[in-house]
PDB file of N, CA and C in Angstrom:
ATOM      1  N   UNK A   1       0.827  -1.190   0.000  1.00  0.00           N
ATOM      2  CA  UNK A   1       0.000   0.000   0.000  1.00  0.00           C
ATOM      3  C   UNK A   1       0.874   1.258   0.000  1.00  0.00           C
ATOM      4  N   UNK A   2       0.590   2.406  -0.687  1.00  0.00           N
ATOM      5  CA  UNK A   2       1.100   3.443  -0.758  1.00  0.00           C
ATOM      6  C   UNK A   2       0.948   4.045   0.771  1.00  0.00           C
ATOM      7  N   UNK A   3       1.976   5.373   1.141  1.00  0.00           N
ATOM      8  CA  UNK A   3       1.260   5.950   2.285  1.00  0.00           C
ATOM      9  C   UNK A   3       0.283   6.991   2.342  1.00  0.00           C
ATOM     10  N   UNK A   4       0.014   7.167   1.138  1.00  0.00           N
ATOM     11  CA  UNK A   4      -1.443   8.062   0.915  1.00  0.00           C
ATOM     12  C   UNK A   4      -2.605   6.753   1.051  1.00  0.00           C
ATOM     13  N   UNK A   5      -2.671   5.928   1.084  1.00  0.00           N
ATOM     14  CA  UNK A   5      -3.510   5.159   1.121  1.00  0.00           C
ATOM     15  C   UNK A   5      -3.631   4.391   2.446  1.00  0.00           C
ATOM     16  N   UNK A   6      -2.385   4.702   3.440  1.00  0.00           N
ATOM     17  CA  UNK A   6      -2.585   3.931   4.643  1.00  0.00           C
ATOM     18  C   UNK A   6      -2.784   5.047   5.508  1.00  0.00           C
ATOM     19  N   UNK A   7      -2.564   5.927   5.830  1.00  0.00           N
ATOM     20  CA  UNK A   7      -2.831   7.608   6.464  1.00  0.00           C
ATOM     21  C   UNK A   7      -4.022   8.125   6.053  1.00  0.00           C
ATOM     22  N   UNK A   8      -5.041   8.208   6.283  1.00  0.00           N
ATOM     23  CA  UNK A   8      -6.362   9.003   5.298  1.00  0.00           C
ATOM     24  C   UNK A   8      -6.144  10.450   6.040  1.00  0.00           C
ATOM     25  N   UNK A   9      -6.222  10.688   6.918  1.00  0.00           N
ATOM     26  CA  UNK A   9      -6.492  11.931   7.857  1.00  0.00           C
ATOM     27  C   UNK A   9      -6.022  11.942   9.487  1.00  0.00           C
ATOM     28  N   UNK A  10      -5.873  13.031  10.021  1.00  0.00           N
ATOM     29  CA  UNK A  10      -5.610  13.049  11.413  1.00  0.00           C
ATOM     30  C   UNK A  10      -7.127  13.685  12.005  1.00  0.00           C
ATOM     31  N   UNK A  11      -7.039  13.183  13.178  1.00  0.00           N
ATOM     32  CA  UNK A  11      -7.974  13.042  14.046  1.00  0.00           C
ATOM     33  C   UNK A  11      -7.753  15.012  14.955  1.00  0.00           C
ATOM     34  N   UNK A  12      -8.577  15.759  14.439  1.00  0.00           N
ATOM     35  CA  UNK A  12      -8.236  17.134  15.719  1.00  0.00           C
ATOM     36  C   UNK A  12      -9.377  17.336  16.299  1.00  0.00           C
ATOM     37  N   UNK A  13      -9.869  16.775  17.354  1.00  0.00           N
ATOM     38  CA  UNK A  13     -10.514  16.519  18.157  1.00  0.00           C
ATOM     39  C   UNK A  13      -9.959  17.667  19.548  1.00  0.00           C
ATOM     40  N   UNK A  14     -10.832  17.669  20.794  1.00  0.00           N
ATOM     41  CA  UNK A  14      -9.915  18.757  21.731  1.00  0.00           C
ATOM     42  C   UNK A  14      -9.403  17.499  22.362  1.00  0.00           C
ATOM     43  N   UNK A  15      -9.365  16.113  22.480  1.00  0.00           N
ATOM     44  CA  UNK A  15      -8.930  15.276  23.239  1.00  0.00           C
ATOM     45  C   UNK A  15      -7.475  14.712  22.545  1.00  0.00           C
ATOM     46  N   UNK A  16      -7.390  14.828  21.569  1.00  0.00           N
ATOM     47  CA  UNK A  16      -6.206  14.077  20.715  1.00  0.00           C
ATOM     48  C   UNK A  16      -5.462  15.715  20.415  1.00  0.00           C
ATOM     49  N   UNK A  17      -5.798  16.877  20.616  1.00  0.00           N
ATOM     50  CA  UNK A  17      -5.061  18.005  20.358  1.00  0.00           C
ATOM     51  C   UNK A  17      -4.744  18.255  21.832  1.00  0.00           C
ATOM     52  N   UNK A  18      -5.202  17.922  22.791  1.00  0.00           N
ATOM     53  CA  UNK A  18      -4.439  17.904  24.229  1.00  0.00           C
ATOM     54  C   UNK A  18      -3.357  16.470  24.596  1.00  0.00           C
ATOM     55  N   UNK A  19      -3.784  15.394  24.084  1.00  0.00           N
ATOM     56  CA  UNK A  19      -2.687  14.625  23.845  1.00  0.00           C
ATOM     57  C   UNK A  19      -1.544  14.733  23.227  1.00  0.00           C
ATOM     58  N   UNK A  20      -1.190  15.982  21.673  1.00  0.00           N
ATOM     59  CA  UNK A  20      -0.163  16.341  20.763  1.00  0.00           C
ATOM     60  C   UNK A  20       0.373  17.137  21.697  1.00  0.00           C
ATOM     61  N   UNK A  21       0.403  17.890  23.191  1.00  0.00           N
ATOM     62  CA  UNK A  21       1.534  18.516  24.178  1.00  0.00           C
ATOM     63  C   UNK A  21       2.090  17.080  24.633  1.00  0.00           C
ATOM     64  N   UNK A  22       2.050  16.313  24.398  1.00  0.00           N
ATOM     65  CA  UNK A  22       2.587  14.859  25.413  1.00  0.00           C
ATOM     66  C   UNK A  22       3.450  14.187  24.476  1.00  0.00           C
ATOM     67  N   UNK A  23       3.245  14.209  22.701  1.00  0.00           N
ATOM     68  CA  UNK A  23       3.765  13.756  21.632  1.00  0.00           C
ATOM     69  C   UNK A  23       2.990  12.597  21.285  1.00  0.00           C
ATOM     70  N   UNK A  24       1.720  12.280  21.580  1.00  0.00           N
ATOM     71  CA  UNK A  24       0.712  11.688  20.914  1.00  0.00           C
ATOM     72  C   UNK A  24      -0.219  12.025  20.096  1.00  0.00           C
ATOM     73  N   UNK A  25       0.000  11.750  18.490  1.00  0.00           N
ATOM     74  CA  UNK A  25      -0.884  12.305  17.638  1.00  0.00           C
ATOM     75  C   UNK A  25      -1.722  10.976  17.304  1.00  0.00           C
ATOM     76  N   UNK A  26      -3.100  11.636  16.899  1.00  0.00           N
ATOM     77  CA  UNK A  26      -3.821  10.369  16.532  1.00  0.00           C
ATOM     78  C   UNK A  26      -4.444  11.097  14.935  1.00  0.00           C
ATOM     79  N   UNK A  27      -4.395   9.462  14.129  1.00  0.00           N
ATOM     80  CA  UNK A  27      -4.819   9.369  12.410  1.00  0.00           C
ATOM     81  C   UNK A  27      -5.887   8.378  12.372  1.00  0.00           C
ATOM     82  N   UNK A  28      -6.844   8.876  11.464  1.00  0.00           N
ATOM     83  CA  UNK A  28      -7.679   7.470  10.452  1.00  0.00           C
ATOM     84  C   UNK A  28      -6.668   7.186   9.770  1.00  0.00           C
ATOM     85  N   UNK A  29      -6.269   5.578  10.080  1.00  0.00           N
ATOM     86  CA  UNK A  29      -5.811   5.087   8.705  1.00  0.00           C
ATOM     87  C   UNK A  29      -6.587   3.726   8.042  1.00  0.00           C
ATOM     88  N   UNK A  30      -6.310   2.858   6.908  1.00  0.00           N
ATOM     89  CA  UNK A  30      -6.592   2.068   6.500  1.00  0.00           C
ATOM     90  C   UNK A  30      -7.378   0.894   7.364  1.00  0.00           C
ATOM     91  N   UNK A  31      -8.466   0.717   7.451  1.00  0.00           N
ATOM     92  CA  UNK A  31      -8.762  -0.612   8.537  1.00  0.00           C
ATOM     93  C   UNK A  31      -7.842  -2.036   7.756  1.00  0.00           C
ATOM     94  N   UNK A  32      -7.158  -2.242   6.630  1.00  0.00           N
ATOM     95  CA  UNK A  32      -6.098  -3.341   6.787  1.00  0.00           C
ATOM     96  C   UNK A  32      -4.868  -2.959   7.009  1.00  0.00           C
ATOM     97  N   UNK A  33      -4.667  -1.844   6.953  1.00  0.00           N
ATOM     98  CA  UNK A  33      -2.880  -1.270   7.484  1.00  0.00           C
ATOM     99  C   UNK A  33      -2.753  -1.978   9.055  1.00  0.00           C
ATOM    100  N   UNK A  34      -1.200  -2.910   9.130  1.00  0.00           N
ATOM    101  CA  UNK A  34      -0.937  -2.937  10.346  1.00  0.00           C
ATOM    102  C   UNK A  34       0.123  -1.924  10.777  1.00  0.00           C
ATOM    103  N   UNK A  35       0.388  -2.639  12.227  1.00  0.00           N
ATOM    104  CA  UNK A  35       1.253  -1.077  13.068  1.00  0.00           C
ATOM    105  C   UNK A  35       2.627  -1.339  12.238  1.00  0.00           C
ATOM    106  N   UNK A  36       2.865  -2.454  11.790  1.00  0.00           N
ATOM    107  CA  UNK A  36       4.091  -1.916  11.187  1.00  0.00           C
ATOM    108  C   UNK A  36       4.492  -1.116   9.701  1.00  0.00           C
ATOM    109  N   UNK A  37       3.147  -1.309   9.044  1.00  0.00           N
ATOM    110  CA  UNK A  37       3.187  -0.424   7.878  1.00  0.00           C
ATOM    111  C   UNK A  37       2.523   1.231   8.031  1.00  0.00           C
ATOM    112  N   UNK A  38       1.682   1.114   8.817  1.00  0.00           N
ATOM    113  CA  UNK A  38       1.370   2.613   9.967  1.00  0.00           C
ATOM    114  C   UNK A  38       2.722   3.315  10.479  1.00  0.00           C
ATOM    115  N   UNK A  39       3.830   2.562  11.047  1.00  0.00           N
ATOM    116  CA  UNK A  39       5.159   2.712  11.348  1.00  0.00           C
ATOM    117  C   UNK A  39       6.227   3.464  10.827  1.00  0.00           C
ATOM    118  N   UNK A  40       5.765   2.883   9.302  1.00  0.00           N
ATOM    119  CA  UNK A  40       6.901   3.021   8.366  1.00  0.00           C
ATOM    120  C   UNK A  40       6.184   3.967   7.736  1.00  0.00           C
ATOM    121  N   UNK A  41       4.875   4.596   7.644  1.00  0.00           N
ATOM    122  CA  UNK A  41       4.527   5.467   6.692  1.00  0.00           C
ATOM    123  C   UNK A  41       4.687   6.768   7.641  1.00  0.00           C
ATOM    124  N   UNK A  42       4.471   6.740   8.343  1.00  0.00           N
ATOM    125  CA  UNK A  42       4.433   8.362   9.463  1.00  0.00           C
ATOM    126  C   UNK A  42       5.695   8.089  10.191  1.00  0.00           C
ATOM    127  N   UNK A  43       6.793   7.106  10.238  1.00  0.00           N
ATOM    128  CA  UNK A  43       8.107   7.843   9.972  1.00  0.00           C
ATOM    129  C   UNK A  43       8.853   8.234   8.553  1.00  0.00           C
ATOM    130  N   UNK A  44       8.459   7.979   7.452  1.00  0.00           N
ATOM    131  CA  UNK A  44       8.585   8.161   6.759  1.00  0.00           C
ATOM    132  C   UNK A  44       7.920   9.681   5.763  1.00  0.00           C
ATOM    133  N   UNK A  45       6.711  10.001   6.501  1.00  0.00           N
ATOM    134  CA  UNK A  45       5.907  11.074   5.756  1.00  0.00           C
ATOM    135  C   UNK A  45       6.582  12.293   6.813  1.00  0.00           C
ATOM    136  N   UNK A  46       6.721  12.119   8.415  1.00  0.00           N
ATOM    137  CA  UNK A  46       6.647  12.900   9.236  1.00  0.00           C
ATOM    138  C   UNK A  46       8.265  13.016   9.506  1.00  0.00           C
ATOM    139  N   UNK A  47       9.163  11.899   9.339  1.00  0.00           N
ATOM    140  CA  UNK A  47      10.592  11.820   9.521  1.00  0.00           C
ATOM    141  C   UNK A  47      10.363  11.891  11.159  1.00  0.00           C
ATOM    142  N   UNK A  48       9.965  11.355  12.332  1.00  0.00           N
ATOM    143  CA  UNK A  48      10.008  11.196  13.510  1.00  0.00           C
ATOM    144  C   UNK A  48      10.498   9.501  14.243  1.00  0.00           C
ATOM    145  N   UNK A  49      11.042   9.602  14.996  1.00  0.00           N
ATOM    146  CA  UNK A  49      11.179   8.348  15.189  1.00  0.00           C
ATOM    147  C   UNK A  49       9.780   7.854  16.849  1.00  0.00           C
ATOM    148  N   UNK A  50       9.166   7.041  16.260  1.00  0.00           N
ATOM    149  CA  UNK A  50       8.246   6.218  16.983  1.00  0.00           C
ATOM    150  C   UNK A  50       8.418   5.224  18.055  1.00  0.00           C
ATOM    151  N   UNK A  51       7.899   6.179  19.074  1.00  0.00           N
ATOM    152  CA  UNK A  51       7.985   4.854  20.398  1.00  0.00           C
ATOM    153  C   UNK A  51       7.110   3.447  20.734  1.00  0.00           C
ATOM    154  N   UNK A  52       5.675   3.875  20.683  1.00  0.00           N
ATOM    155  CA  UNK A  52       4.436   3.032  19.957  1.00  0.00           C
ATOM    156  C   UNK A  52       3.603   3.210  19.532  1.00  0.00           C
ATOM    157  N   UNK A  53       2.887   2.414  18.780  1.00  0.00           N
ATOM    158  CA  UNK A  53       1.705   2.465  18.018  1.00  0.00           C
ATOM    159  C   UNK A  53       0.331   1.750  18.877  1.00  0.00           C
ATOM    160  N   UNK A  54      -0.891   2.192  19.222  1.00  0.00           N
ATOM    161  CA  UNK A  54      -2.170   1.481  19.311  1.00  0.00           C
ATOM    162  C   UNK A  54      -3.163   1.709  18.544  1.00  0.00           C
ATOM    163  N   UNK A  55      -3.524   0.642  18.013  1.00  0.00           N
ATOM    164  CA  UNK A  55      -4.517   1.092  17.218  1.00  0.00           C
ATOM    165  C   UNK A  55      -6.066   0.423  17.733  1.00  0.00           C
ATOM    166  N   UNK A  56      -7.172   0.659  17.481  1.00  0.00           N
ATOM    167  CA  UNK A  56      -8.108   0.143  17.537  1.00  0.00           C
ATOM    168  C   UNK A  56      -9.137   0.711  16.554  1.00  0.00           C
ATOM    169  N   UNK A  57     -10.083  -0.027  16.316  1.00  0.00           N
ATOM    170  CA  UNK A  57     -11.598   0.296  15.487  1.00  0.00           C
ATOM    171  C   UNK A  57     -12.502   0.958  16.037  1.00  0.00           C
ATOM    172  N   UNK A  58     -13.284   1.796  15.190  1.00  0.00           N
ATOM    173  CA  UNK A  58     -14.330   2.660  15.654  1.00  0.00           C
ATOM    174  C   UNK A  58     -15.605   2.102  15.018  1.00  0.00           C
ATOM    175  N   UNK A  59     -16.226   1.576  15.952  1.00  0.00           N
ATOM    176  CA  UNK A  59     -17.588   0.837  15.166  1.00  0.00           C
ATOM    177  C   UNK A  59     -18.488   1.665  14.567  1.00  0.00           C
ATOM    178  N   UNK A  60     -18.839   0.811  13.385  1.00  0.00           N
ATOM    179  CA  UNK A  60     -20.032   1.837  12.456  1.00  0.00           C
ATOM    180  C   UNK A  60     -20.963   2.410  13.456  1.00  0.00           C
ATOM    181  N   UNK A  61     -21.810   3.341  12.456  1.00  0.00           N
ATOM    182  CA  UNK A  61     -22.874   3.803  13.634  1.00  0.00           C
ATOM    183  C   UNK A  61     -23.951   4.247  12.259  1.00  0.00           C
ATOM    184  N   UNK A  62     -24.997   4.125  12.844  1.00  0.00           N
ATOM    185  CA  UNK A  62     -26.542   4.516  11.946  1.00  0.00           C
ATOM    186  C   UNK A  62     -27.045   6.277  12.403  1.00  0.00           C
ATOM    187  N   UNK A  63     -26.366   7.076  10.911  1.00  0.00           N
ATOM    188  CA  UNK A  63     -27.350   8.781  11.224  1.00  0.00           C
ATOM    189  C   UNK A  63     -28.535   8.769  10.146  1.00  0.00           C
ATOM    190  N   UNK A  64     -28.906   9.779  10.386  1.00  0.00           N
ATOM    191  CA  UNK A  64     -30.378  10.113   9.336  1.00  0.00           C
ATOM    192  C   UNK A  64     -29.682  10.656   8.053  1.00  0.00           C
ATOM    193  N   UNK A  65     -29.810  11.122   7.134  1.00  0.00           N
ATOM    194  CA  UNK A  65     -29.463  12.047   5.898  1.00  0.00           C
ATOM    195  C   UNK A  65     -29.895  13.209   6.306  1.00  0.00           C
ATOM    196  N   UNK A  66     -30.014  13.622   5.337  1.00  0.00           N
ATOM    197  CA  UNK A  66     -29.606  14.878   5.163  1.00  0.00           C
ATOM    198  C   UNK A  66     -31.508  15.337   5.254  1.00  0.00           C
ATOM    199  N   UNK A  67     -32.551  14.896   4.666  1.00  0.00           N
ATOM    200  CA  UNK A  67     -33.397  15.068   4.478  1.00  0.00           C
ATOM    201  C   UNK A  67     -33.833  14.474   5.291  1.00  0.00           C
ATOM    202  N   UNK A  68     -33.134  13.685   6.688  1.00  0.00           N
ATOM    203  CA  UNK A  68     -34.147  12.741   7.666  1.00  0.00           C
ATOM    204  C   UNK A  68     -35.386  11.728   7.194  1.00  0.00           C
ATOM    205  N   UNK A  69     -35.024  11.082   5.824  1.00  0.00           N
ATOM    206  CA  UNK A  69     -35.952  10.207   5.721  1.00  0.00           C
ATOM    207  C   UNK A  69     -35.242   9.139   5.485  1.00  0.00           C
ATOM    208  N   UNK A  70     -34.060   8.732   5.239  1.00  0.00           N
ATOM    209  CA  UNK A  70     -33.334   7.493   5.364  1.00  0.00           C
ATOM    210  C   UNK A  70     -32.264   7.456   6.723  1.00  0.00           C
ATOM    211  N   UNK A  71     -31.706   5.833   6.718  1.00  0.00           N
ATOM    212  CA  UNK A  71     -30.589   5.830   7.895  1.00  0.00           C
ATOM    213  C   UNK A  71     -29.983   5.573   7.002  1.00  0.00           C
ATOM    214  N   UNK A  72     -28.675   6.228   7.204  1.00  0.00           N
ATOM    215  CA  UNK A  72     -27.499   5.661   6.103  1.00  0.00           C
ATOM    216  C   UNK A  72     -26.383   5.346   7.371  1.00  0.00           C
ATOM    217  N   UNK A  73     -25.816   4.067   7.305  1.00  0.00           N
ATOM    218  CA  UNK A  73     -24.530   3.382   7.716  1.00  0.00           C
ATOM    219  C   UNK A  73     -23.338   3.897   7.360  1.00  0.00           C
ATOM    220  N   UNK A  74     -22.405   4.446   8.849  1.00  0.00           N
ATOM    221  CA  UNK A  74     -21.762   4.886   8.784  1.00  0.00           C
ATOM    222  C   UNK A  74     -20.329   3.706   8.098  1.00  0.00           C
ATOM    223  N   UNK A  75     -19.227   3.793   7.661  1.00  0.00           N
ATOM    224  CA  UNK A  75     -18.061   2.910   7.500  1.00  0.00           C
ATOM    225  C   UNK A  75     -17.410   2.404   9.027  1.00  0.00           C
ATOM    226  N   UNK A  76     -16.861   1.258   8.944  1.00  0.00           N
ATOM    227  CA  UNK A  76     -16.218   1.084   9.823  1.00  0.00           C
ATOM    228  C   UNK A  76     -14.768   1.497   9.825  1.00  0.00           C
ATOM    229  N   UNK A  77     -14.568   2.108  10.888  1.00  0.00           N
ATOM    230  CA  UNK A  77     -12.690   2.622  10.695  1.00  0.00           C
ATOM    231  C   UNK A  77     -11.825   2.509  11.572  1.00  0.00           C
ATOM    232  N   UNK A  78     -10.815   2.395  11.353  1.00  0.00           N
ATOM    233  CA  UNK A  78      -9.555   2.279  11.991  1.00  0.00           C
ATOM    234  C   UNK A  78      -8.709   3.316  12.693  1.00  0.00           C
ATOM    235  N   UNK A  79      -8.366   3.487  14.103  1.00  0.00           N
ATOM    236  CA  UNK A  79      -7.755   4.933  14.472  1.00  0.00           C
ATOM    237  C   UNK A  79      -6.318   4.335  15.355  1.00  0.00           C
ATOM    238  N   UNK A  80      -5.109   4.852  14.591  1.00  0.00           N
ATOM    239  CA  UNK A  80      -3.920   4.599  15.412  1.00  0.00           C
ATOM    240  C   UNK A  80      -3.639   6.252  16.036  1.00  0.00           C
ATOM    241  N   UNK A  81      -3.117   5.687  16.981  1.00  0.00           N
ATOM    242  CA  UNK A  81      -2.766   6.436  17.789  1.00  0.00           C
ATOM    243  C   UNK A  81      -0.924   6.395  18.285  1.00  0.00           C
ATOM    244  N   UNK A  82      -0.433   6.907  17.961  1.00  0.00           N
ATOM    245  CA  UNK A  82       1.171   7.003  18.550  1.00  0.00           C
ATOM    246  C   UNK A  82       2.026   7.890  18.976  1.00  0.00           C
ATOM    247  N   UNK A  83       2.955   7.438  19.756  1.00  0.00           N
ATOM    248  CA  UNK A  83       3.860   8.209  20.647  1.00  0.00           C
ATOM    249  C   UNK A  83       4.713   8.357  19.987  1.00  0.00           C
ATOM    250  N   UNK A  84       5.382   9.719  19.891  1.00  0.00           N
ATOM    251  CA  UNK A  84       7.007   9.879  19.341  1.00  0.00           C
ATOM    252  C   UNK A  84       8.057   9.827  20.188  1.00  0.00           C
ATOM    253  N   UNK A  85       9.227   9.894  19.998  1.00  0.00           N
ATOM    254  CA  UNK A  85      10.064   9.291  21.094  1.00  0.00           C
ATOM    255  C   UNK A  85      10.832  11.075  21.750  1.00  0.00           C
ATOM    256  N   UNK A  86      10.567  11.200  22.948  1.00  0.00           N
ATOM    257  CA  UNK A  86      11.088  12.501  23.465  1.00  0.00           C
ATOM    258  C   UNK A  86      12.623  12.764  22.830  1.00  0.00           C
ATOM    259  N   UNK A  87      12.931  14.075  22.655  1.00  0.00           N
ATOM    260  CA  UNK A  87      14.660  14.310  22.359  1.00  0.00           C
ATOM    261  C   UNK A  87      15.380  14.845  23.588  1.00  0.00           C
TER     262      UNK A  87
END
């Protein structure tokens, strides 16, 4: 997998932007990317060296549209979360 394809987006939330003072940033990436290709792409995109990786899934969830007359199913996704290593 490319690393545009295992990285989709970062997570800026106020809980994961109070975690980035500690050196924990959190990304959507790929739900088949593992931590070691997660690893190699955000040291590689970001040039940081990585202490660990956790990742876990965010279960689908059911909203209304836009017009509130259907439920449309959300995707299921993947969110790593990792530490960089202090200097």
């Amino acid at each position: 997998m490319k690393i545009s394809d295992i990285l989709i987006k970062p997570i800026t939330t106020e809980k994961s932007l109070k975690d980035s003072t500690q050196g924990k940033y959190t990304f959507i990436v790929h739900p088949r990317a593992n931590k070691l290709e997660i690893k190699k792409a955000i040291m590689k995109l970001y040039k940081v060296e990585i202490q660990s990786i956790n990742t876990n899934f965010i279960r689908s969830k059911n909203k209304l549209s836009k017009g509130r007359k259907q439920i449309e199913k959300r995707p299921l996704q993947k969110k790593a979360i990792f530490t960089t290593k202090n200097k």
